[in-house]
Protein backbone atom coordinates (compact mmCIF):
# COMPACT_ATOMS: atom_id res chain seq x y z
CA UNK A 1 -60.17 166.07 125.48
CA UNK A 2 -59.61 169.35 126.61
CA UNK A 3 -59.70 172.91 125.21
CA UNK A 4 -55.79 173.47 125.97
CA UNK A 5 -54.92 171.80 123.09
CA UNK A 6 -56.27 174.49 121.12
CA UNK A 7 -54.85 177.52 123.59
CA UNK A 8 -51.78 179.45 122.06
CA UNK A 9 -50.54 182.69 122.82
CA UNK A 10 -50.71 184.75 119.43
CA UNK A 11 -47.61 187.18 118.66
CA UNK A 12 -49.32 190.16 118.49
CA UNK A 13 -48.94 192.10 115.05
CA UNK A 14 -50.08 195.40 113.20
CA UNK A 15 -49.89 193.11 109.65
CA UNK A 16 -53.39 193.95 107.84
CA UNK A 17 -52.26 191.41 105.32
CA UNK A 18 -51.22 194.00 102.71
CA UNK A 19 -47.95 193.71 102.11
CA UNK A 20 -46.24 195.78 99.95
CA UNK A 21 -43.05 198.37 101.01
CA UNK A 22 -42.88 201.31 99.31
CA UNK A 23 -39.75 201.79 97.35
CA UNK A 24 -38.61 205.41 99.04
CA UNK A 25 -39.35 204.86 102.59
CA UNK A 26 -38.64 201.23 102.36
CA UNK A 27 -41.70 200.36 105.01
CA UNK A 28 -44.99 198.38 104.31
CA UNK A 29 -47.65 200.44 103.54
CA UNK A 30 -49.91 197.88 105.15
CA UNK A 31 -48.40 197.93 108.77
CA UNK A 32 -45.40 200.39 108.62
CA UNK A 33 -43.09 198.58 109.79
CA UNK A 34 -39.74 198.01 107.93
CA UNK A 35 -38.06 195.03 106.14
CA UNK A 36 -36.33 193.99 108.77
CA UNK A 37 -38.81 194.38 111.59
CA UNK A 38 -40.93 192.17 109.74
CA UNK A 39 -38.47 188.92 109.32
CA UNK A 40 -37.73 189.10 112.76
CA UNK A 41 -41.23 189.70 113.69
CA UNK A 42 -41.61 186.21 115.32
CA UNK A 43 -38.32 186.13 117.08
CA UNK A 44 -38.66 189.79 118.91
CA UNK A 45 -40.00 189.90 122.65
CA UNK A 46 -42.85 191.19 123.02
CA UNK A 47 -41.85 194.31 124.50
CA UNK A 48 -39.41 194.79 121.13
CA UNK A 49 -42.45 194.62 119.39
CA UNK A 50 -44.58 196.79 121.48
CA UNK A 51 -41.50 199.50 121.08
CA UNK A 52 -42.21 199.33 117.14
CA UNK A 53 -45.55 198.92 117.36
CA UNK A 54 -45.46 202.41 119.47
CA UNK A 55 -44.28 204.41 116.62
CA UNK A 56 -45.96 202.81 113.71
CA UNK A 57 -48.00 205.76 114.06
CA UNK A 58 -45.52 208.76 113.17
CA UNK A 59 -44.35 206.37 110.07
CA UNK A 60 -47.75 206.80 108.54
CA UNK A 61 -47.39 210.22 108.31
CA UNK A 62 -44.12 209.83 106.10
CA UNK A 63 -46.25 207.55 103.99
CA UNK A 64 -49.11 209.93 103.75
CA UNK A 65 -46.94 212.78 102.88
CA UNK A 66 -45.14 210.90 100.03
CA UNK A 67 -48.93 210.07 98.05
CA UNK A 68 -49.43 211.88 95.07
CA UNK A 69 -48.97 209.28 92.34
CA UNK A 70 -46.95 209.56 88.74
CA UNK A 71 -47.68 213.42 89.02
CA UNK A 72 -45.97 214.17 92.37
CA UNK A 73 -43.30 211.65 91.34
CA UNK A 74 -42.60 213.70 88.12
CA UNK A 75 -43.11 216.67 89.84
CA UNK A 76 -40.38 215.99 92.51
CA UNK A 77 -37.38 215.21 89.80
């Protein structure tokens, strides 16, 4: 038996397994990406998702700016 049974090449992923997308910006506030980016995660080339993965960054600002709970909510209507 050899260990190449068990050898895979992962898809590489910014999922922190907390998945829930914020209503506004409609991304995951776990891994930023968006709806779509994330059911066709698995079927992307690698490079595709090393281009998303290469701005996750800049979306966490827009998440970061948009915090403020029930309070900033009202206040913004």
């Amino acid at each position: 038996m050899t260990d190449e049974i068990w050898a895979r090449d992962e898809i590489e992923s910014p999922c922190v397994k907390l998945c829930v997308i914020q209503p506004e910006a409609r991304i995951c506030v776990g891994c930023y990406r968006s709806m779509d980016e994330i059911g066709s995660w698995s079927s992307m080339t690698p490079e595709a998702r090393r281009e998303v993965m290469a701005v996750l960054p800049e979306r966490a600002k827009l998440l970061a700016l948009r915090r403020g709970g029930r309070k900033a909510r009202l206040k913004s209507r």
